[in-house]
C-alpha atoms as a PDB file:
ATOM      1  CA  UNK A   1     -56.280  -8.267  33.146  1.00  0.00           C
ATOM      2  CA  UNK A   2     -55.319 -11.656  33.280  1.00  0.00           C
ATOM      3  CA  UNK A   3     -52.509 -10.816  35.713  1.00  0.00           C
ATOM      4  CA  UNK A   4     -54.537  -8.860  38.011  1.00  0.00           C
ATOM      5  CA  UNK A   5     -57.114 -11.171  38.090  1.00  0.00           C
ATOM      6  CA  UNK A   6     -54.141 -13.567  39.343  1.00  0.00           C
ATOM      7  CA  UNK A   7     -52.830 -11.563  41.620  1.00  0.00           C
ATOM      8  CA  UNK A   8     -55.924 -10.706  43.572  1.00  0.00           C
ATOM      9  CA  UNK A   9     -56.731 -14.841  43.827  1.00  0.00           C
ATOM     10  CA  UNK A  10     -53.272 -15.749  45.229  1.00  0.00           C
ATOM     11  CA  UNK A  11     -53.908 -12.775  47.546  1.00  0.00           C
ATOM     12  CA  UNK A  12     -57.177 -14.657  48.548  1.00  0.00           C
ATOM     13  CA  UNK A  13     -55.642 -18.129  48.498  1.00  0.00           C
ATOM     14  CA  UNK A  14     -52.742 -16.832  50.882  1.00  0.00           C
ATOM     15  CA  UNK A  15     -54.515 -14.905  53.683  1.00  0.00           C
ATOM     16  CA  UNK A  16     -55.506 -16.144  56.543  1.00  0.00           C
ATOM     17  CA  UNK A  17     -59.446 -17.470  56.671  1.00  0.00           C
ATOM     18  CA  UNK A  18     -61.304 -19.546  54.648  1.00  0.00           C
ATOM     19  CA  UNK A  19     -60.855 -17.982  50.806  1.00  0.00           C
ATOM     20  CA  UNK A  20     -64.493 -17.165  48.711  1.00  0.00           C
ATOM     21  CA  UNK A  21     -64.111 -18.156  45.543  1.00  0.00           C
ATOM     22  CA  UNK A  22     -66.974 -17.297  42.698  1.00  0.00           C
ATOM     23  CA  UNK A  23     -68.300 -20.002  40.362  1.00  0.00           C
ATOM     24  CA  UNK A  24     -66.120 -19.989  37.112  1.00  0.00           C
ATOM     25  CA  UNK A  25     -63.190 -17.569  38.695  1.00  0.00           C
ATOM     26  CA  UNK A  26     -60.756 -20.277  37.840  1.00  0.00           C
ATOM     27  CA  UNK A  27     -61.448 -19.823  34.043  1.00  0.00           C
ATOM     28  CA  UNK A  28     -62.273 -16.230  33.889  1.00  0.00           C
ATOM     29  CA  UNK A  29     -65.822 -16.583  33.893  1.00  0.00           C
ATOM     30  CA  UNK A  30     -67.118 -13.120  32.849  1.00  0.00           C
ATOM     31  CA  UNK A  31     -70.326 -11.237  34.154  1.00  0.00           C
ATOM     32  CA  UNK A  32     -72.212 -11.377  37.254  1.00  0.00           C
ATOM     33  CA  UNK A  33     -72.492 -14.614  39.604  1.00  0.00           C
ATOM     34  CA  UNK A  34     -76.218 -16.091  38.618  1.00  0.00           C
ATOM     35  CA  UNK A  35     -77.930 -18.915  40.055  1.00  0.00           C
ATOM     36  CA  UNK A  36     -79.824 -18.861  36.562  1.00  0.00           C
ATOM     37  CA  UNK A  37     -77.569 -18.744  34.053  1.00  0.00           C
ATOM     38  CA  UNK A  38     -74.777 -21.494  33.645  1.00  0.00           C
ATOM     39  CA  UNK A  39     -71.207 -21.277  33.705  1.00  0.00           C
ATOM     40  CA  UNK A  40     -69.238 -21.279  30.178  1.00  0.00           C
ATOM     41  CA  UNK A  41     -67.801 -24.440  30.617  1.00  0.00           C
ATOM     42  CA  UNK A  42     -65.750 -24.332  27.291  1.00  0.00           C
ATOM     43  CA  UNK A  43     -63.672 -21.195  29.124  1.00  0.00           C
ATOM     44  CA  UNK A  44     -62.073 -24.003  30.784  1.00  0.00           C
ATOM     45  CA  UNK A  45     -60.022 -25.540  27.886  1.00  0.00           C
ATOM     46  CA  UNK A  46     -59.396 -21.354  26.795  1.00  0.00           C
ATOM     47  CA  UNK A  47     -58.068 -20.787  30.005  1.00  0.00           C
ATOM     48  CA  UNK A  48     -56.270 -24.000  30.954  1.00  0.00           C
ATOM     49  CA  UNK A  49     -52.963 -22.618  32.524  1.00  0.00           C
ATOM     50  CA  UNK A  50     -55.361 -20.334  34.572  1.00  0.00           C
ATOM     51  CA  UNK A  51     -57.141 -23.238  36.113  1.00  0.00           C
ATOM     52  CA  UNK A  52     -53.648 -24.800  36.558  1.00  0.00           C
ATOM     53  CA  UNK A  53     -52.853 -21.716  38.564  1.00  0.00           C
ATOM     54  CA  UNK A  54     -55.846 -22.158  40.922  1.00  0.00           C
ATOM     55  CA  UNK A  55     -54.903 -25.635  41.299  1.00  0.00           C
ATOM     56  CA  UNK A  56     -51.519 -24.704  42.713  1.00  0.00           C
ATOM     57  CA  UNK A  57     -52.629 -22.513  44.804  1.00  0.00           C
ATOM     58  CA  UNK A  58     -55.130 -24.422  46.371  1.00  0.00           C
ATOM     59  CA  UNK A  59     -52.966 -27.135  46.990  1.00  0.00           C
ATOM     60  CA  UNK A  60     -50.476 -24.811  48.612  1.00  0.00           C
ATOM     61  CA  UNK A  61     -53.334 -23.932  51.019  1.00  0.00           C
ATOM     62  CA  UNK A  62     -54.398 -27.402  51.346  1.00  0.00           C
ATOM     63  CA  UNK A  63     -50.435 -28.129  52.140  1.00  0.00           C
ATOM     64  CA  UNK A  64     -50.492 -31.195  49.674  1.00  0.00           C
ATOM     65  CA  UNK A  65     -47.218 -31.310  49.046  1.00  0.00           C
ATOM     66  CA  UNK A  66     -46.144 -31.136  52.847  1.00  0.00           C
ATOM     67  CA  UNK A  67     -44.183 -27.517  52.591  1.00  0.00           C
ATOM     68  CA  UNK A  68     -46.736 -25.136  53.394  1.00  0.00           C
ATOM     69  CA  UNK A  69     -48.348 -25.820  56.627  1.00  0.00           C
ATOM     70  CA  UNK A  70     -48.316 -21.782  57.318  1.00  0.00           C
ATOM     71  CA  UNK A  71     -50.987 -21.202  54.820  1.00  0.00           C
ATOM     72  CA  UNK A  72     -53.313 -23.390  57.314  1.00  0.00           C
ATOM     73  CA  UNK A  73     -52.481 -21.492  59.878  1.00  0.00           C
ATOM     74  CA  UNK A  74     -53.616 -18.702  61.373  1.00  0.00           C
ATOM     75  CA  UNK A  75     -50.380 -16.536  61.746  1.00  0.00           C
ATOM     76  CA  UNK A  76     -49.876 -14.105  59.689  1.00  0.00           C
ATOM     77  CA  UNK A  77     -46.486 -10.933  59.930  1.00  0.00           C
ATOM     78  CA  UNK A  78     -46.943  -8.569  57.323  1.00  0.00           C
ATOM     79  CA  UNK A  79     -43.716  -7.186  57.456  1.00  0.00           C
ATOM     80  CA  UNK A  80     -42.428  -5.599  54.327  1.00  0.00           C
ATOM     81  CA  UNK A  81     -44.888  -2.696  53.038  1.00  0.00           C
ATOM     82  CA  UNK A  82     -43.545  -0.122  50.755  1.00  0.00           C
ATOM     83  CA  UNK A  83     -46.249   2.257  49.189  1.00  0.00           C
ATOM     84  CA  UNK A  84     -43.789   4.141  46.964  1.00  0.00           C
ATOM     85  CA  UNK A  85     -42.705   0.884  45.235  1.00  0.00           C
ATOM     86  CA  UNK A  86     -46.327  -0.910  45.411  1.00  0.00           C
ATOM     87  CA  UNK A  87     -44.583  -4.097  46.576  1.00  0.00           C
ATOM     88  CA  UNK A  88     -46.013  -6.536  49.663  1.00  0.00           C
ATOM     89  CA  UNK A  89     -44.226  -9.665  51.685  1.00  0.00           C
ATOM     90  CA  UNK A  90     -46.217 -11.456  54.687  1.00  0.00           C
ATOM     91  CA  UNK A  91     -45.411 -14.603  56.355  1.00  0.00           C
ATOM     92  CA  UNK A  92     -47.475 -16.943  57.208  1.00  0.00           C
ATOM     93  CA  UNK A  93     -47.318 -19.961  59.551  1.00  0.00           C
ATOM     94  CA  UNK A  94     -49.311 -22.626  61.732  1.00  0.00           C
ATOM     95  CA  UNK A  95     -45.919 -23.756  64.201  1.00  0.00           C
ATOM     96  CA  UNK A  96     -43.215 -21.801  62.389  1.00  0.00           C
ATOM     97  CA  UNK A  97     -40.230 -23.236  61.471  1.00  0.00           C
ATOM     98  CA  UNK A  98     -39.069 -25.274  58.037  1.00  0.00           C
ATOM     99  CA  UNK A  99     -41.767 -26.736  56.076  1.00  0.00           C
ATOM    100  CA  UNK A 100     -43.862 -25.050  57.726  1.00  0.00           C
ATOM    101  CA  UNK A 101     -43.469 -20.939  57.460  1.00  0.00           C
ATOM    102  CA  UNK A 102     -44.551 -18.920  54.046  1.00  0.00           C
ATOM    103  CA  UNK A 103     -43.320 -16.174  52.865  1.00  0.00           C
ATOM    104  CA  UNK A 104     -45.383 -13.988  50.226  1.00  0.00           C
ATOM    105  CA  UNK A 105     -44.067 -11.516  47.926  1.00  0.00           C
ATOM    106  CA  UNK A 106     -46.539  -9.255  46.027  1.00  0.00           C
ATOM    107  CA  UNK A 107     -45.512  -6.788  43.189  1.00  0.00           C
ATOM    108  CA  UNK A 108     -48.694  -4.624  43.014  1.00  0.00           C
ATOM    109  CA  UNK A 109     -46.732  -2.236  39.786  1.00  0.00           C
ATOM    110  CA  UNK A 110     -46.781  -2.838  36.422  1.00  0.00           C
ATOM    111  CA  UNK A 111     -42.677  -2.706  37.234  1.00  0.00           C
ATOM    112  CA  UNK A 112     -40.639  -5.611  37.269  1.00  0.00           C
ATOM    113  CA  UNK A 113     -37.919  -5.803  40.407  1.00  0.00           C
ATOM    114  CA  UNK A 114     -34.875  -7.244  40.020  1.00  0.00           C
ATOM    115  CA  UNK A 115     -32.280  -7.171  43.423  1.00  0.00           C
ATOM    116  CA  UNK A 116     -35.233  -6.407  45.636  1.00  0.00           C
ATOM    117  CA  UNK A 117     -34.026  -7.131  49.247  1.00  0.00           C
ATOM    118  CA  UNK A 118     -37.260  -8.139  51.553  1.00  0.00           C
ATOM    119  CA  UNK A 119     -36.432  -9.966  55.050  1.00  0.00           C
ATOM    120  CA  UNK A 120     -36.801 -13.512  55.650  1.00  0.00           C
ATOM    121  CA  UNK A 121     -37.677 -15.468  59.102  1.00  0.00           C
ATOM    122  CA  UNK A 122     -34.864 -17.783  59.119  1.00  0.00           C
ATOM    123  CA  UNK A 123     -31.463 -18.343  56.834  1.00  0.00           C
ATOM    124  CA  UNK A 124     -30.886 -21.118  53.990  1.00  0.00           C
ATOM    125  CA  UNK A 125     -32.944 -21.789  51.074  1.00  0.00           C
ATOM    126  CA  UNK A 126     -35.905 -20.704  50.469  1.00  0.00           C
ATOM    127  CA  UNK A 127     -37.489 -22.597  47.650  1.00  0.00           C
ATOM    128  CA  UNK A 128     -39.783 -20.674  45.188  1.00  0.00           C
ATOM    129  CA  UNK A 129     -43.036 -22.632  45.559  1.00  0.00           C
ATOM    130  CA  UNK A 130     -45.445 -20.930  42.958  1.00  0.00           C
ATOM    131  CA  UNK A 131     -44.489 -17.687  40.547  1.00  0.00           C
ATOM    132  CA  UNK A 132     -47.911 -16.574  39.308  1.00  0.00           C
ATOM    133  CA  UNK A 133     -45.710 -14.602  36.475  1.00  0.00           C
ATOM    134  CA  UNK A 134     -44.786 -18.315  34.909  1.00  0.00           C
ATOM    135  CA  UNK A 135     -45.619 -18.889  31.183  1.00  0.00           C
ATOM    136  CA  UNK A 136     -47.292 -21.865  31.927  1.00  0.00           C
ATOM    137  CA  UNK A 137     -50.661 -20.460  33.481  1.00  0.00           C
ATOM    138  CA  UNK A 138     -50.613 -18.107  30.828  1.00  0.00           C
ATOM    139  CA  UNK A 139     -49.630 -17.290  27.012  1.00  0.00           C
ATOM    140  CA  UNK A 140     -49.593 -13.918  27.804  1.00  0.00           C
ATOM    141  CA  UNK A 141     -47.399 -13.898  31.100  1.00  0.00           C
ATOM    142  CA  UNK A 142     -43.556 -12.810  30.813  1.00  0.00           C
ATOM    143  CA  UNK A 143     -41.937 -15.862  32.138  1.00  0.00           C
ATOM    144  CA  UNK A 144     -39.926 -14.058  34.608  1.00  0.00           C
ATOM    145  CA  UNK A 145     -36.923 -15.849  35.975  1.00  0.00           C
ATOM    146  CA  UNK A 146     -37.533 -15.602  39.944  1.00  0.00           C
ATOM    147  CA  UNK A 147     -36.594 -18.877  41.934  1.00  0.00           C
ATOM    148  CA  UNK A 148     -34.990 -20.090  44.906  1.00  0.00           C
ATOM    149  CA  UNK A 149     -33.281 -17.902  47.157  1.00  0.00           C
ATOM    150  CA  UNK A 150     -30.423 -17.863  49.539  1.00  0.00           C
ATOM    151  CA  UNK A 151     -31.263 -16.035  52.944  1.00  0.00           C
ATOM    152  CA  UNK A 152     -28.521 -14.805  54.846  1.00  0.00           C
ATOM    153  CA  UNK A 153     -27.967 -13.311  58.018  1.00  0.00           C
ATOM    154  CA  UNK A 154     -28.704  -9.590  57.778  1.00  0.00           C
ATOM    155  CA  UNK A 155     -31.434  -7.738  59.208  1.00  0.00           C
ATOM    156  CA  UNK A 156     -34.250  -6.667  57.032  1.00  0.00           C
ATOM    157  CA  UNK A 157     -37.854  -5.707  58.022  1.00  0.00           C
ATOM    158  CA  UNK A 158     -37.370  -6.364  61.682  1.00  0.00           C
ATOM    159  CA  UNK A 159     -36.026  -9.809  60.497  1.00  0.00           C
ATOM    160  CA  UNK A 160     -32.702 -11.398  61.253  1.00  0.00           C
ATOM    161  CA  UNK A 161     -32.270 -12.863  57.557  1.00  0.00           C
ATOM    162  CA  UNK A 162     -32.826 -11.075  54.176  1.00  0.00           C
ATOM    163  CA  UNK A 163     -32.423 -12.241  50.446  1.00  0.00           C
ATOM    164  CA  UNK A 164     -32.959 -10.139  47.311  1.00  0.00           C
ATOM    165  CA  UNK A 165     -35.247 -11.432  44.452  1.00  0.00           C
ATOM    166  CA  UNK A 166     -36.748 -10.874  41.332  1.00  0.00           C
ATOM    167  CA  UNK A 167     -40.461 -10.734  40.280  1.00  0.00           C
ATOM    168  CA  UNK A 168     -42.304  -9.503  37.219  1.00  0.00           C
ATOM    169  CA  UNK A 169     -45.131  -6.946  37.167  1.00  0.00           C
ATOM    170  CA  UNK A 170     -48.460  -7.599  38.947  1.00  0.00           C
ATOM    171  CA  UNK A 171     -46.802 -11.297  40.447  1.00  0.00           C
ATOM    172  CA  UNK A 172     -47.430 -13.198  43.523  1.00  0.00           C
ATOM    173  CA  UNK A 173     -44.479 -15.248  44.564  1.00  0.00           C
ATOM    174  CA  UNK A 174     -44.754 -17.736  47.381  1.00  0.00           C
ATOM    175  CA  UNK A 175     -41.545 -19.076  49.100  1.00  0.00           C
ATOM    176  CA  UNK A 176     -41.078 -22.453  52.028  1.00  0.00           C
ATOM    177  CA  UNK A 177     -38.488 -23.869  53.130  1.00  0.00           C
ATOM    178  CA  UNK A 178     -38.032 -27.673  52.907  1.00  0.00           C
ATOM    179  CA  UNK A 179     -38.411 -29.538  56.359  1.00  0.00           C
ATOM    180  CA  UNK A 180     -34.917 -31.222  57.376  1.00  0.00           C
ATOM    181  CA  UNK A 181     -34.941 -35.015  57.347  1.00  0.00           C
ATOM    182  CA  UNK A 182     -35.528 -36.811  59.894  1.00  0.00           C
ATOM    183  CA  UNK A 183     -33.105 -39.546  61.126  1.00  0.00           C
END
């Protein structure tokens, strides 16, 4: 439950618009939304990798770190959609280019996928940003090892550049790229 619960908020956090959020969502606040009866605060501390989570994604959105513009903007490609396999990838951007593009990978089975080709918009690395899979939001989660990816130049999904990954049941990875240095 935990991981679709996950799942479903980096789907919110990651599309375009301004993401709804419901009072307590970030530590699994149970029940109906009531003006009248108060949050569970104590969840919090029960749920503190959860919370973490929510923090990482919103500062993804919020671009804090400086290599996620795209999920400001209002682009969006959803390029990669395969039903038999139950697996998602969208890009997301605000200019385009490095530092600046998204890429979002969304395992929707309770499979894991390891090799899984998806296209990328440009070559080079393409640092893993947040794994919602990771140990650290959760006790429960697997701990998958996805990371950073090489693209290379091959079409894939009416892209030029592809990559294949790994991702763990019901997991939202989100990729960037850094932006070069300037002189």
């Amino acid at each position: 439950a935990q991981k679709r619960s996950t799942l479903a908020a980096g789907l919110v956090c990651t599309a375009p618009g301004i993401p709804m959020l419901f009072p307590g969502q970030e530590f699994l606040e149970g029940g109906w939304v009531q003006d009248t009866v108060p949050l569970d605060w104590e969840l919090r501390d029960d749920f503190h990798g959860i919370v973490r989570l929510y923090r990482d994604l919103v500062h993804l959105r919020l671009n804090r770190q400086g290599h996620s513009q795209g999920l400001c903007g209002r682009g969006i490609n959803v390029y990669h959609l395969n039903d038999e396999q139950n697996m998602l990838a969208f890009q997301r951007w605000d200019q385009n280019g490095p530092g600046d593009d998204v890429v979002v990978v969304v395992n929707l089975s309770a499979d894991k996928k390891d090799g899984y080709k998806i296209g990328f918009p440009a070559a080079g690395t393409w640092k893993l940003r947040l794994n919602s899979a990771w140990k650290g939001y959760s006790a429960s989660f697997s701990d998958y090892p996805s990371g950073d990816i090489e693209a290379t130049p091959e079409d894939y999904d009416g892209l030029d550049h592809s990559a294949a990954i790994g991702i763990a049941p019901y997991t939202l990875l989100i990729y960037s790229q850094d932006r070069p240095a300037t002189p």
